[in-house]
PDB file of N, CA and C in Angstrom:
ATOM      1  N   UNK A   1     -12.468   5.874  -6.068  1.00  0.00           N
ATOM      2  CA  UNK A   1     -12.573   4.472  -6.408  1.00  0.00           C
ATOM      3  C   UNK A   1     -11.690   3.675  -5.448  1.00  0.00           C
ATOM      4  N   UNK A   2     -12.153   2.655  -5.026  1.00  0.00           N
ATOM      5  CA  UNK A   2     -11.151   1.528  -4.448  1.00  0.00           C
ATOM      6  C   UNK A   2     -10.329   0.678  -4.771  1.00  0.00           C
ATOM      7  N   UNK A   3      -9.084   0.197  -4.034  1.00  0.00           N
ATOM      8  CA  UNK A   3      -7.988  -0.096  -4.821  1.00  0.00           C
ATOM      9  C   UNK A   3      -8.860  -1.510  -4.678  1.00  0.00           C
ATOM     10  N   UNK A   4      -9.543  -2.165  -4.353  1.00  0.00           N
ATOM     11  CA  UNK A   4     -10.185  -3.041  -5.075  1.00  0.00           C
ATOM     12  C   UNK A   4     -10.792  -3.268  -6.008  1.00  0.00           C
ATOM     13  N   UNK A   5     -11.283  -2.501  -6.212  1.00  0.00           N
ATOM     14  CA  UNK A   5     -12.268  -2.190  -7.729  1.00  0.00           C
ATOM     15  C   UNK A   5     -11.307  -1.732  -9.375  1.00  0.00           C
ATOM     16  N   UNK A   6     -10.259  -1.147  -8.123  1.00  0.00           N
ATOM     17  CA  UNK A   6      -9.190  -0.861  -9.566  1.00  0.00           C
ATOM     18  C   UNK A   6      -8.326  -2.159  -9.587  1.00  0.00           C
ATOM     19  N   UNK A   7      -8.354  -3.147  -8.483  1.00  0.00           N
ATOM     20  CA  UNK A   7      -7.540  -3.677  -9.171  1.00  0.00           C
ATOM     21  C   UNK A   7      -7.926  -5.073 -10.050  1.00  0.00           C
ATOM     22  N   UNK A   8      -9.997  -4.782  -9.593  1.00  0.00           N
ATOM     23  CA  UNK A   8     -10.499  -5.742  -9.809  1.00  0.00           C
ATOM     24  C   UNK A   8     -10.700  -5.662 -11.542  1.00  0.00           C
ATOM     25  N   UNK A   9     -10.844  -4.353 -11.939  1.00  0.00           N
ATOM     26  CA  UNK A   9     -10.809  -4.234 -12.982  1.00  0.00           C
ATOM     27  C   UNK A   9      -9.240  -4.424 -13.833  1.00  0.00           C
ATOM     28  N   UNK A  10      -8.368  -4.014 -13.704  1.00  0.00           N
ATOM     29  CA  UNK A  10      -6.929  -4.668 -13.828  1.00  0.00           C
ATOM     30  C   UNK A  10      -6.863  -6.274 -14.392  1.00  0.00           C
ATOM     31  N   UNK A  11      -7.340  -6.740 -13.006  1.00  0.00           N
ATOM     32  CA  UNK A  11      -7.557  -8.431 -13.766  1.00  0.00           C
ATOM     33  C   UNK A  11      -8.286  -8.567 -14.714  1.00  0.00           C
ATOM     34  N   UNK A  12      -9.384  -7.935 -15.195  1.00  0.00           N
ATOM     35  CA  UNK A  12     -10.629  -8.060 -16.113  1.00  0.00           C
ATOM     36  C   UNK A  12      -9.730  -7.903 -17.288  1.00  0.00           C
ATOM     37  N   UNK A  13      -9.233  -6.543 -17.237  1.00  0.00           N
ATOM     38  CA  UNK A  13      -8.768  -6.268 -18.765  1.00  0.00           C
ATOM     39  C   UNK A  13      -7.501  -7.208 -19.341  1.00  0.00           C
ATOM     40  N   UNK A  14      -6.371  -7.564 -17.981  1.00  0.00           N
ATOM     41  CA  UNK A  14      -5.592  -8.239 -18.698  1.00  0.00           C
ATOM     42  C   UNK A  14      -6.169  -9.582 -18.942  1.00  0.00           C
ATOM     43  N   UNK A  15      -7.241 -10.036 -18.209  1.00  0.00           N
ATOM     44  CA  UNK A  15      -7.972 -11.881 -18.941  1.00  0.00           C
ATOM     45  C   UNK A  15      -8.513 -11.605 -20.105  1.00  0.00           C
ATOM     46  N   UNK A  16      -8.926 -10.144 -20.428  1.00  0.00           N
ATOM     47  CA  UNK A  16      -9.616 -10.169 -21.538  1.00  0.00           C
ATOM     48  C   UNK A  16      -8.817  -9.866 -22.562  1.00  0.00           C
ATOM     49  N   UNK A  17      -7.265  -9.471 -22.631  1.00  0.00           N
ATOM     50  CA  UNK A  17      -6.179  -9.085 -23.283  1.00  0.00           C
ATOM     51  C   UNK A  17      -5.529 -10.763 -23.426  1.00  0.00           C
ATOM     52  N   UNK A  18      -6.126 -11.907 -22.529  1.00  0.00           N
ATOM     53  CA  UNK A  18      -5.272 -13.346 -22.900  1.00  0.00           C
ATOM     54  C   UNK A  18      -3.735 -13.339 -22.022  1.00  0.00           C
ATOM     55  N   UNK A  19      -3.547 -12.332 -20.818  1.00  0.00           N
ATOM     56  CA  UNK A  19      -2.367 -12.206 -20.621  1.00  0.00           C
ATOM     57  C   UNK A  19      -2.094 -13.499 -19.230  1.00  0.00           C
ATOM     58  N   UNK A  20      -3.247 -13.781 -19.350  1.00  0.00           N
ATOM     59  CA  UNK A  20      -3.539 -14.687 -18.337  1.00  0.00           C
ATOM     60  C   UNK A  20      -2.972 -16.425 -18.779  1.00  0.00           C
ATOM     61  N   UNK A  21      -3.305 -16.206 -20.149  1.00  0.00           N
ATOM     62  CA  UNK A  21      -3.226 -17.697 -20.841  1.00  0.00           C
ATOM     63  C   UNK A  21      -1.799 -18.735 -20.835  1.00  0.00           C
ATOM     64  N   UNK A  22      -1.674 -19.356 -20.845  1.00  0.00           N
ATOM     65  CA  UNK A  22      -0.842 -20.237 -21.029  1.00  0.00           C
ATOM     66  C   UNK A  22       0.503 -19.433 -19.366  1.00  0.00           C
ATOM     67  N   UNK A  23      -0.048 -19.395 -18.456  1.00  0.00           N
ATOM     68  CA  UNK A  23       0.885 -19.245 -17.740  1.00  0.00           C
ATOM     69  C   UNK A  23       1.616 -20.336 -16.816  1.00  0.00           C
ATOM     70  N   UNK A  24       2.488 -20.377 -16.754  1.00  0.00           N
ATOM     71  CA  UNK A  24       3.086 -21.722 -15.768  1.00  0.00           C
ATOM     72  C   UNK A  24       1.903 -21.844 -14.389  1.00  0.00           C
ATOM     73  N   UNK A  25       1.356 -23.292 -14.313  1.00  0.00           N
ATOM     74  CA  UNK A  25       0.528 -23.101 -13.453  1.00  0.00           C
ATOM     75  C   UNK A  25      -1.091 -23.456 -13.417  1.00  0.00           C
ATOM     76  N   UNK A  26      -1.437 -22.524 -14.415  1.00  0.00           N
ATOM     77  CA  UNK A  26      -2.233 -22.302 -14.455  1.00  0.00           C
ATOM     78  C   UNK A  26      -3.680 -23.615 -14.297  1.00  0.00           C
ATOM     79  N   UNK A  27      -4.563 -23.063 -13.934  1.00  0.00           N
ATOM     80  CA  UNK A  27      -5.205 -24.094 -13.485  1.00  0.00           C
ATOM     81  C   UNK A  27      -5.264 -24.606 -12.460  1.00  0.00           C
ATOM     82  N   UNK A  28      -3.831 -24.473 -12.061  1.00  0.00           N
ATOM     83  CA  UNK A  28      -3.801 -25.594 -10.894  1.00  0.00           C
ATOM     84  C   UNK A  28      -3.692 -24.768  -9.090  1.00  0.00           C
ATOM     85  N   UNK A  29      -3.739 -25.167  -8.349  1.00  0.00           N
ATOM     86  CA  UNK A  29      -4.135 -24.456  -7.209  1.00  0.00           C
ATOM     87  C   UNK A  29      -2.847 -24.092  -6.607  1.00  0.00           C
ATOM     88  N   UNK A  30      -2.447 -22.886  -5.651  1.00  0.00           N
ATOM     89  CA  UNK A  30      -1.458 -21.957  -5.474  1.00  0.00           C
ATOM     90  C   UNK A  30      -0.913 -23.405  -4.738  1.00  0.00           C
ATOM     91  N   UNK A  31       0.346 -24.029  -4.537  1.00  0.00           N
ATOM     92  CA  UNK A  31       1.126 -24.284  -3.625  1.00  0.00           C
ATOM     93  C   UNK A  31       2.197 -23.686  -2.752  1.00  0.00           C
ATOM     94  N   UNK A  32       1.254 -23.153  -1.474  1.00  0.00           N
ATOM     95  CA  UNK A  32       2.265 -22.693  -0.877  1.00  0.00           C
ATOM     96  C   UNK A  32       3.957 -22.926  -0.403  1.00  0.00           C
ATOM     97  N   UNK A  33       4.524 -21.500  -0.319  1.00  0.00           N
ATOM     98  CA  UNK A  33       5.794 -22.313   0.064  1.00  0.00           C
ATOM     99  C   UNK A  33       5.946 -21.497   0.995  1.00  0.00           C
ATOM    100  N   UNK A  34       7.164 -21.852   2.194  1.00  0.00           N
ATOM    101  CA  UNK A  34       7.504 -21.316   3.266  1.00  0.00           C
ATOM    102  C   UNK A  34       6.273 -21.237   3.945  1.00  0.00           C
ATOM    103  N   UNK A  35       5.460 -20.100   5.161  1.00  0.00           N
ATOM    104  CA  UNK A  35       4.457 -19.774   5.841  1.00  0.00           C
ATOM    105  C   UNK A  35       3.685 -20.412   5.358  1.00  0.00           C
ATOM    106  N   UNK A  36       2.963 -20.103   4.004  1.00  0.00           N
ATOM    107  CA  UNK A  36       2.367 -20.348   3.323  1.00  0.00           C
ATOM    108  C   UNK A  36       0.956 -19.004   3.774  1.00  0.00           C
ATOM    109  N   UNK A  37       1.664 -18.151   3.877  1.00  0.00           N
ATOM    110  CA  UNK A  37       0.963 -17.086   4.044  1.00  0.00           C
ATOM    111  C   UNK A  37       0.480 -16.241   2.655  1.00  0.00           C
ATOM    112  N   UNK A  38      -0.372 -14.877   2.509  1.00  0.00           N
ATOM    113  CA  UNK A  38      -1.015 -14.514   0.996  1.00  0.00           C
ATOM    114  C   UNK A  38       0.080 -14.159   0.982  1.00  0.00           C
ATOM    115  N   UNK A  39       1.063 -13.080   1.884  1.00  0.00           N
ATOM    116  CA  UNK A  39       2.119 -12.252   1.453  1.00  0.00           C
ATOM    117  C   UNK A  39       3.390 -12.925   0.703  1.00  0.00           C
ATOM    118  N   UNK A  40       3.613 -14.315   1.516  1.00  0.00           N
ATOM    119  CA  UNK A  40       4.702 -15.231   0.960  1.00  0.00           C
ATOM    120  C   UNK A  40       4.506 -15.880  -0.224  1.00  0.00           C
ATOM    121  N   UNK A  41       3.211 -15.834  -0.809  1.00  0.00           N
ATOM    122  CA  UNK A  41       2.678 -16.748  -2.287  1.00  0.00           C
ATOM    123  C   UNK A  41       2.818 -15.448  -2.891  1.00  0.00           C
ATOM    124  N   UNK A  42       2.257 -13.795  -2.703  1.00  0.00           N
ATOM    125  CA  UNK A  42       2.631 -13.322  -3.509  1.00  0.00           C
ATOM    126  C   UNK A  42       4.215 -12.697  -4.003  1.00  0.00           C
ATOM    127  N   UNK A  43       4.655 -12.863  -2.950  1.00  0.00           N
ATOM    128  CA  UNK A  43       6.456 -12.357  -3.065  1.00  0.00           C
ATOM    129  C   UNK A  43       6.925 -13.425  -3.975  1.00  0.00           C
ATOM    130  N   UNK A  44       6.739 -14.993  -3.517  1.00  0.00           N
ATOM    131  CA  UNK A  44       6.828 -15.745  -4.817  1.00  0.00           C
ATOM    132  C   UNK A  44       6.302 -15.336  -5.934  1.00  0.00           C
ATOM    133  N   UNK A  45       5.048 -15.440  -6.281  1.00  0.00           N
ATOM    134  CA  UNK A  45       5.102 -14.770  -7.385  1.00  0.00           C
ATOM    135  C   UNK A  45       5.623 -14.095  -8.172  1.00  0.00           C
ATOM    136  N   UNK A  46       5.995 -12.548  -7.782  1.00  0.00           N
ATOM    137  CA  UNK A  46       6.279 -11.745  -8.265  1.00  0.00           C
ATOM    138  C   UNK A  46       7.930 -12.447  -8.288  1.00  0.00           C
ATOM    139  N   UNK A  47       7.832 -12.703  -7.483  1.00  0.00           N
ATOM    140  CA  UNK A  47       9.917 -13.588  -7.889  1.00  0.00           C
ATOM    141  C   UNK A  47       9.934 -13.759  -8.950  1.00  0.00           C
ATOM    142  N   UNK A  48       9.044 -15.054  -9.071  1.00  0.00           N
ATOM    143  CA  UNK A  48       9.067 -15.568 -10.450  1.00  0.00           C
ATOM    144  C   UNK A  48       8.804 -14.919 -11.856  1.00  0.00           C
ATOM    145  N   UNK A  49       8.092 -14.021 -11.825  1.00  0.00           N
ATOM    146  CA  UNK A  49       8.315 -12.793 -12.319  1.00  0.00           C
ATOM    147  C   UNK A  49       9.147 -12.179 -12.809  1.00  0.00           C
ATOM    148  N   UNK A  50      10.078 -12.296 -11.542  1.00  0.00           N
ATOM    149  CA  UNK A  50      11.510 -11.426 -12.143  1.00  0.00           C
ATOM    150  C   UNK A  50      11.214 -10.063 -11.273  1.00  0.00           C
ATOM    151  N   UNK A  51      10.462  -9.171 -10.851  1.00  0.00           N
ATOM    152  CA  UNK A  51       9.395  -8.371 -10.267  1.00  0.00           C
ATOM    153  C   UNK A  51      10.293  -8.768  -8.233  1.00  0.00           C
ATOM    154  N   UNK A  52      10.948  -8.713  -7.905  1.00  0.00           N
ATOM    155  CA  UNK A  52      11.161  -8.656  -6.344  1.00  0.00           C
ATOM    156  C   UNK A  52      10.994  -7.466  -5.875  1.00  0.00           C
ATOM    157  N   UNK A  53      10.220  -7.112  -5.017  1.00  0.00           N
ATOM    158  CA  UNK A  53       9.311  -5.852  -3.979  1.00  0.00           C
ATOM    159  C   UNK A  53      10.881  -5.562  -3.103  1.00  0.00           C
ATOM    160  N   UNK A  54      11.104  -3.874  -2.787  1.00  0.00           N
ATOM    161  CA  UNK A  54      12.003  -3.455  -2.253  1.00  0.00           C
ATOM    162  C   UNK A  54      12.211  -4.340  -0.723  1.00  0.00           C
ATOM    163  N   UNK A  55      11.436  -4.735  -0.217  1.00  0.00           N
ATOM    164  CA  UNK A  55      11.157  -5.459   1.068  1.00  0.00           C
ATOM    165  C   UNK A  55      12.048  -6.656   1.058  1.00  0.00           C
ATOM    166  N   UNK A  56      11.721  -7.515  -0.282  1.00  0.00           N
ATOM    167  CA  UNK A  56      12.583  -8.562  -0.152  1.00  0.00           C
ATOM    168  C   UNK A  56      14.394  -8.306  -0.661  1.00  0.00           C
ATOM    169  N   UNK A  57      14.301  -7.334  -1.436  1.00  0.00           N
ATOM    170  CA  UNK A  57      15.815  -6.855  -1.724  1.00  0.00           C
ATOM    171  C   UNK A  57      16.375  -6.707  -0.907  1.00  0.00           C
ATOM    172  N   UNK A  58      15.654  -5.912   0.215  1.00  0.00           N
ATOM    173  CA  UNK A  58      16.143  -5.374   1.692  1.00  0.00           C
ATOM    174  C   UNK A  58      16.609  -6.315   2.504  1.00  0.00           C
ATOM    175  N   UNK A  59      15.494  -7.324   2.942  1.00  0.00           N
ATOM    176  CA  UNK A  59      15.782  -9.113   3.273  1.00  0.00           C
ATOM    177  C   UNK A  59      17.293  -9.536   3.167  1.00  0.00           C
ATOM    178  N   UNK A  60      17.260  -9.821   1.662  1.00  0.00           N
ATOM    179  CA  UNK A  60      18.616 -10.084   1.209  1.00  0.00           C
ATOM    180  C   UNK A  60      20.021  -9.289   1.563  1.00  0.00           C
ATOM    181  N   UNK A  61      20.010  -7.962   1.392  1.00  0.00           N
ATOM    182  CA  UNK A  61      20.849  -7.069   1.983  1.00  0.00           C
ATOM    183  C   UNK A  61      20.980  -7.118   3.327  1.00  0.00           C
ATOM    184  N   UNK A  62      20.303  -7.255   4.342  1.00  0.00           N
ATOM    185  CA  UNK A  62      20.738  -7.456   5.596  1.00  0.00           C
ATOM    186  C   UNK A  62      21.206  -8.851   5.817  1.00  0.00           C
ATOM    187  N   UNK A  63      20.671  -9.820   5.238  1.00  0.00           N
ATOM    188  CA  UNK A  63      21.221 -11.237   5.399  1.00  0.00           C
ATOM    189  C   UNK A  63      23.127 -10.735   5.066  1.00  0.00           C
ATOM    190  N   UNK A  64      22.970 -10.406   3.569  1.00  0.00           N
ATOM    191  CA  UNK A  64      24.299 -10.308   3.166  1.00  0.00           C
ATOM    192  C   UNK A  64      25.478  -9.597   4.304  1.00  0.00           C
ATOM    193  N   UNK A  65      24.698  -8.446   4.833  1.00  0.00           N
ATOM    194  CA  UNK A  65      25.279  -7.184   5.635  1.00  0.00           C
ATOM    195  C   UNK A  65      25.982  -8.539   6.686  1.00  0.00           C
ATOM    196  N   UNK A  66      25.194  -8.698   7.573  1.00  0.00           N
ATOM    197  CA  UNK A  66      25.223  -9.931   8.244  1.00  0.00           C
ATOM    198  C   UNK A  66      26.623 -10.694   8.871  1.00  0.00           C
ATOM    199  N   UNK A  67      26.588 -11.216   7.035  1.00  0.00           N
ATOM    200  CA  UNK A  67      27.655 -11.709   6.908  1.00  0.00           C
ATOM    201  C   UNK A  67      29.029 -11.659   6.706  1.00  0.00           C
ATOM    202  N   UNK A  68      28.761  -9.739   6.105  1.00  0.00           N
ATOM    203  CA  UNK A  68      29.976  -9.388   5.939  1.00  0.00           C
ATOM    204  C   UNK A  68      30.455  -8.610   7.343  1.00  0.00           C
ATOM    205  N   UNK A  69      29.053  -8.170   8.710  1.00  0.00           N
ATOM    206  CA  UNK A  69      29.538  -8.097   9.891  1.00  0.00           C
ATOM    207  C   UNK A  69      30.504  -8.862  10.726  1.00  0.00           C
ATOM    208  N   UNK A  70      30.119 -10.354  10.640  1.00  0.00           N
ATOM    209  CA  UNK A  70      30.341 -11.424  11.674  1.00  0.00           C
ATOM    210  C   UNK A  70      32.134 -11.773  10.714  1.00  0.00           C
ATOM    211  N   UNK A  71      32.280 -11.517   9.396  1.00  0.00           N
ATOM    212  CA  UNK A  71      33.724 -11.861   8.904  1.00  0.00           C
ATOM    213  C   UNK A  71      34.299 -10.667   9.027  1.00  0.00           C
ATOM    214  N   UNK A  72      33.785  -9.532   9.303  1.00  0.00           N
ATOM    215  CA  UNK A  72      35.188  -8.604   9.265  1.00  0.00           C
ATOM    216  C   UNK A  72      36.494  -8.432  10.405  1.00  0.00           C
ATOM    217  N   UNK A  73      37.470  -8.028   9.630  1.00  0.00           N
ATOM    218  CA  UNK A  73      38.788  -8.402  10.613  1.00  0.00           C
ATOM    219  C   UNK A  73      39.133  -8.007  11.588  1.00  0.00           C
ATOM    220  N   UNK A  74      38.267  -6.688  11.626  1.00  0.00           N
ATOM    221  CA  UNK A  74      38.969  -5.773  13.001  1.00  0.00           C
ATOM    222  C   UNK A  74      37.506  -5.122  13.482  1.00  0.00           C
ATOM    223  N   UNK A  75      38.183  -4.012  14.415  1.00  0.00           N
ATOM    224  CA  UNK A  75      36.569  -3.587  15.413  1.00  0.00           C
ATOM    225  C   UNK A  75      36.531  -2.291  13.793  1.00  0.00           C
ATOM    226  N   UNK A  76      37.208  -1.730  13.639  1.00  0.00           N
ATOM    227  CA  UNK A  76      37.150  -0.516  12.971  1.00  0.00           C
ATOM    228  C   UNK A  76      36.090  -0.916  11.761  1.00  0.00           C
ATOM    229  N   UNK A  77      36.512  -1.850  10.815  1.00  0.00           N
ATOM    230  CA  UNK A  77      35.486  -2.014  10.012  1.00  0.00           C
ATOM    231  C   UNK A  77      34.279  -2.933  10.263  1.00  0.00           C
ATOM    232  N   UNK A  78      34.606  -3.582  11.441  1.00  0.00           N
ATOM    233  CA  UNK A  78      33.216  -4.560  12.271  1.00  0.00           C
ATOM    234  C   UNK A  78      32.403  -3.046  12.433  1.00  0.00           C
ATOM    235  N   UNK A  79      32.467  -2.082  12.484  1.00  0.00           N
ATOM    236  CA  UNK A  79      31.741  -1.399  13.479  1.00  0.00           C
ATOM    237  C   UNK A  79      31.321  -0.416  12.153  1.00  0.00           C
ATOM    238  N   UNK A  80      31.837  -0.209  11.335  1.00  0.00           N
ATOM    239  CA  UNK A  80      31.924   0.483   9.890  1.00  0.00           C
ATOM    240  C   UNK A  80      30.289  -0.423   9.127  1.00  0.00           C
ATOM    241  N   UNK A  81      30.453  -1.744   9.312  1.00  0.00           N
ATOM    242  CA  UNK A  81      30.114  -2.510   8.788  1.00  0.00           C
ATOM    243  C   UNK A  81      28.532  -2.879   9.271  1.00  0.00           C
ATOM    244  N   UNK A  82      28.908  -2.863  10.953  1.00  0.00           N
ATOM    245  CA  UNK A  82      27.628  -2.864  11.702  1.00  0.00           C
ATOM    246  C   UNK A  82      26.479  -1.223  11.440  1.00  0.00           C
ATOM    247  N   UNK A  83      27.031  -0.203  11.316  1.00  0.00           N
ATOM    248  CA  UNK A  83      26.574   0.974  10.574  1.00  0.00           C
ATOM    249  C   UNK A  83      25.583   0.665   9.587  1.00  0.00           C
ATOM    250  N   UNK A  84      26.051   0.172   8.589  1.00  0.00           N
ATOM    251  CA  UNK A  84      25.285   0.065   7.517  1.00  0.00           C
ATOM    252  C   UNK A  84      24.223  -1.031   7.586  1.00  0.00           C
ATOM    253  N   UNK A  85      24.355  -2.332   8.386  1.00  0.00           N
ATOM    254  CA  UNK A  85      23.723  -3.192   9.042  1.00  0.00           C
ATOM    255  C   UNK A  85      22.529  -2.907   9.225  1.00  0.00           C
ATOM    256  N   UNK A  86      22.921  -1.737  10.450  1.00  0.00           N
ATOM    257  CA  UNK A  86      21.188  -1.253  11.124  1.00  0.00           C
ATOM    258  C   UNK A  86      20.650  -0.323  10.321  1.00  0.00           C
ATOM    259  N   UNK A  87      21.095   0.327   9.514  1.00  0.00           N
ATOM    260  CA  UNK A  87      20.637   1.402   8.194  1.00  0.00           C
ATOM    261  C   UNK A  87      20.046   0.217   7.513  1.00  0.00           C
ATOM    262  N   UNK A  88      20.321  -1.081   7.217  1.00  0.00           N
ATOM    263  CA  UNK A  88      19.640  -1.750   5.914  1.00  0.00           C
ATOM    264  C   UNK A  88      18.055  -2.227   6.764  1.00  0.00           C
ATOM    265  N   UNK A  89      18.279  -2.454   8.230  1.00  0.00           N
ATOM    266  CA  UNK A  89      17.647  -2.988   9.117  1.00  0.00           C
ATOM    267  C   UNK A  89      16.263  -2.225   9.099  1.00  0.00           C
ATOM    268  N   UNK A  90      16.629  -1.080   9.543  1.00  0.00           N
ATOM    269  CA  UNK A  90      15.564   0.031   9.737  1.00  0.00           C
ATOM    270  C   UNK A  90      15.149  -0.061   8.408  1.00  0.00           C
ATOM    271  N   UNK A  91      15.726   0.288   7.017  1.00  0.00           N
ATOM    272  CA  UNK A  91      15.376   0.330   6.047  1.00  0.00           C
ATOM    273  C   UNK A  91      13.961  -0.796   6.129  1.00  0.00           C
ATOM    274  N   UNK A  92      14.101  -1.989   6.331  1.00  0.00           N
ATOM    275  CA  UNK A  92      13.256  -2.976   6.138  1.00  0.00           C
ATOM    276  C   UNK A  92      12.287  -3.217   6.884  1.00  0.00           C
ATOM    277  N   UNK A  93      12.513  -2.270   8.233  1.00  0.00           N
ATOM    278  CA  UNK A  93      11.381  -2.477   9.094  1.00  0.00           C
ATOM    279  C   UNK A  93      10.386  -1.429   8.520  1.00  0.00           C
ATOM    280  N   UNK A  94      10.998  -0.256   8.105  1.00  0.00           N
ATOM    281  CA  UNK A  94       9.870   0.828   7.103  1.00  0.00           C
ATOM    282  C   UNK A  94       9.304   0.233   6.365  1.00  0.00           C
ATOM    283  N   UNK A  95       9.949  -0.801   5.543  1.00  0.00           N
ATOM    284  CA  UNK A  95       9.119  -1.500   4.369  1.00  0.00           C
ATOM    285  C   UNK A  95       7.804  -2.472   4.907  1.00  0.00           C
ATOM    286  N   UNK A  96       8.127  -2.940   6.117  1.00  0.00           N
ATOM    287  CA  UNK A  96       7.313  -3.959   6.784  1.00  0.00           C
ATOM    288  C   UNK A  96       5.970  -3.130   6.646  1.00  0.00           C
ATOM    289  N   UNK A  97       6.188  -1.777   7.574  1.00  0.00           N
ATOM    290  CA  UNK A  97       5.310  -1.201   8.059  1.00  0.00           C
ATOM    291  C   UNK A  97       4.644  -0.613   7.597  1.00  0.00           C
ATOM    292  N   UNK A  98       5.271  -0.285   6.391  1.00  0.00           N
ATOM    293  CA  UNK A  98       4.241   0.349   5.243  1.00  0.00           C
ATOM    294  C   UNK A  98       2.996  -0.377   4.586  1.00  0.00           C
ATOM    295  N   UNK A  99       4.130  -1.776   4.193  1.00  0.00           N
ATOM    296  CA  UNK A  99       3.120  -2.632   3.861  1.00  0.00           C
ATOM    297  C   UNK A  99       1.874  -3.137   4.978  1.00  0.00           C
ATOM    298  N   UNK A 100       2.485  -3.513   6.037  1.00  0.00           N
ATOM    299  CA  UNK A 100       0.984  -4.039   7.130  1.00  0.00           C
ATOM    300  C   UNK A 100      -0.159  -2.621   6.822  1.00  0.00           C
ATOM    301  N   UNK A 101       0.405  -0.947   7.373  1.00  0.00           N
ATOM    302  CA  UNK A 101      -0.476  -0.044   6.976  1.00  0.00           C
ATOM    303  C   UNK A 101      -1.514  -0.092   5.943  1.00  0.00           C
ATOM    304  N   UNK A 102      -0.574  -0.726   4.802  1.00  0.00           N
ATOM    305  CA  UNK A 102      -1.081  -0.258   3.221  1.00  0.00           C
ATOM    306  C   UNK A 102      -2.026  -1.890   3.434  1.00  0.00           C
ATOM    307  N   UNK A 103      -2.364  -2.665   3.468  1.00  0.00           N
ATOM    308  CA  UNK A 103      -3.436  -4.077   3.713  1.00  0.00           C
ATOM    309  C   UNK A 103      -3.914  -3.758   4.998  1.00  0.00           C
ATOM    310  N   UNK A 104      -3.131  -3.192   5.875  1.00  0.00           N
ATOM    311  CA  UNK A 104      -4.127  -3.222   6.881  1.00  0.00           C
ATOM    312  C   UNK A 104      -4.307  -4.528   7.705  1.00  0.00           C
ATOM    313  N   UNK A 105      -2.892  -5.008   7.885  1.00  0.00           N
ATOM    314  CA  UNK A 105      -2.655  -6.314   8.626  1.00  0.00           C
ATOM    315  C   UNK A 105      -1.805  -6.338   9.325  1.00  0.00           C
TER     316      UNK A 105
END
Protein backbone atom coordinates (compact mmCIF):
# COMPACT_ATOMS: atom_id res chain seq x y z
CA UNK A 1 0.00 0.00 0.00
CA UNK A 2 1.11 3.62 -0.42
CA UNK A 3 1.97 6.01 2.10
CA UNK A 4 -0.57 7.97 0.29
CA UNK A 5 -3.36 5.90 0.43
CA UNK A 6 -2.49 5.19 4.09
CA UNK A 7 -2.36 8.38 4.85
CA UNK A 8 -5.27 9.21 2.77
CA UNK A 9 -7.21 6.95 4.67
CA UNK A 10 -5.84 8.36 8.16
CA UNK A 11 -7.58 11.63 7.28
CA UNK A 12 -10.88 9.77 6.42
CA UNK A 13 -11.12 8.06 9.70
CA UNK A 14 -10.06 10.87 11.92
CA UNK A 15 -12.95 13.42 9.89
CA UNK A 16 -15.13 10.71 10.42
CA UNK A 17 -14.09 10.36 14.27
CA UNK A 18 -14.93 14.65 14.32
CA UNK A 19 -11.20 15.06 15.24
CA UNK A 20 -11.12 17.52 12.66
CA UNK A 21 -13.94 19.78 14.19
CA UNK A 22 -13.73 22.81 15.91
CA UNK A 23 -9.97 23.24 15.26
CA UNK A 24 -8.24 26.68 15.48
CA UNK A 25 -8.48 27.71 11.92
CA UNK A 26 -10.45 25.87 10.50
CA UNK A 27 -12.07 26.83 7.42
CA UNK A 28 -9.95 29.27 6.73
CA UNK A 29 -6.98 29.01 4.26
CA UNK A 30 -3.26 27.97 5.47
CA UNK A 31 -1.35 31.36 6.07
CA UNK A 32 1.92 30.92 5.37
CA UNK A 33 4.72 31.90 7.53
CA UNK A 34 8.42 32.29 6.93
CA UNK A 35 9.22 30.55 3.11
CA UNK A 36 5.98 29.82 3.03
CA UNK A 37 6.98 26.56 1.80
CA UNK A 38 4.61 22.84 2.44
CA UNK A 39 7.56 21.85 4.78
CA UNK A 40 7.49 25.27 6.80
CA UNK A 41 3.39 25.25 7.14
CA UNK A 42 3.77 21.79 8.20
CA UNK A 43 6.60 22.20 10.96
CA UNK A 44 4.21 25.00 12.03
CA UNK A 45 1.73 22.95 12.41
CA UNK A 46 2.90 20.32 14.16
CA UNK A 47 4.49 23.24 16.55
CA UNK A 48 1.37 24.17 17.32
CA UNK A 49 0.64 20.93 18.18
CA UNK A 50 3.06 20.72 20.67
CA UNK A 51 4.44 17.71 18.14
CA UNK A 52 8.21 19.47 17.01
CA UNK A 53 10.00 16.89 14.36
CA UNK A 54 13.69 15.94 15.57
CA UNK A 55 14.90 18.33 12.64
CA UNK A 56 13.60 21.33 14.21
CA UNK A 57 14.90 20.38 17.85
CA UNK A 58 18.17 19.95 16.10
CA UNK A 59 17.70 23.66 14.47
CA UNK A 60 17.38 24.93 17.86
CA UNK A 61 20.35 23.05 19.38
CA UNK A 62 22.80 24.24 16.98
CA UNK A 63 21.48 27.82 17.12
CA UNK A 64 21.90 27.38 20.98
CA UNK A 65 25.46 25.42 20.48
CA UNK A 66 26.30 28.56 18.53
CA UNK A 67 25.99 30.62 21.08
CA UNK A 68 27.45 28.98 23.70
CA UNK A 69 30.62 28.61 21.00
CA UNK A 70 31.10 32.35 20.17
CA UNK A 71 30.77 33.14 24.49
CA UNK A 72 33.10 30.69 25.70
CA UNK A 73 36.17 31.95 27.64
CA UNK A 74 39.04 30.17 26.53
CA UNK A 75 40.33 28.00 23.36
CA UNK A 76 40.02 24.76 25.64
CA UNK A 77 36.34 24.91 26.08
CA UNK A 78 35.77 27.09 22.67
CA UNK A 79 37.05 24.01 21.07
CA UNK A 80 35.23 21.47 23.65
CA UNK A 81 32.26 23.39 22.66
CA UNK A 82 32.90 23.65 18.88
CA UNK A 83 32.95 19.52 19.14
CA UNK A 84 29.63 19.21 19.99
CA UNK A 85 28.64 22.09 17.51
CA UNK A 86 29.51 20.02 14.43
CA UNK A 87 28.06 16.70 16.11
CA UNK A 88 24.61 18.74 16.48
CA UNK A 89 25.39 20.03 12.80
CA UNK A 90 25.85 16.76 11.09
CA UNK A 91 23.14 15.53 13.30
CA UNK A 92 20.76 17.93 11.30
CA UNK A 93 22.09 17.60 8.04
CA UNK A 94 21.05 13.61 8.44
CA UNK A 95 17.72 14.85 9.36
CA UNK A 96 17.56 17.14 6.22
CA UNK A 97 18.44 14.29 4.13
CA UNK A 98 16.36 11.85 5.23
CA UNK A 99 13.58 13.90 4.95
CA UNK A 100 14.26 15.32 1.11
CA UNK A 101 14.87 11.16 0.46
CA UNK A 102 11.68 10.26 2.34
CA UNK A 103 9.27 13.15 -0.15
CA UNK A 104 11.55 12.92 -2.59
CA UNK A 105 12.47 16.64 -2.85
Amino acid sequence: MKFSDMAERQILKAQAEGQFDNLKGAGQPLNPSGDGSADAIGFRIMAEAGALPREIQLRKSVEEQTRLVQAAPDDASRRLAMKTLLDLQLRLDIEREARRRFFGS
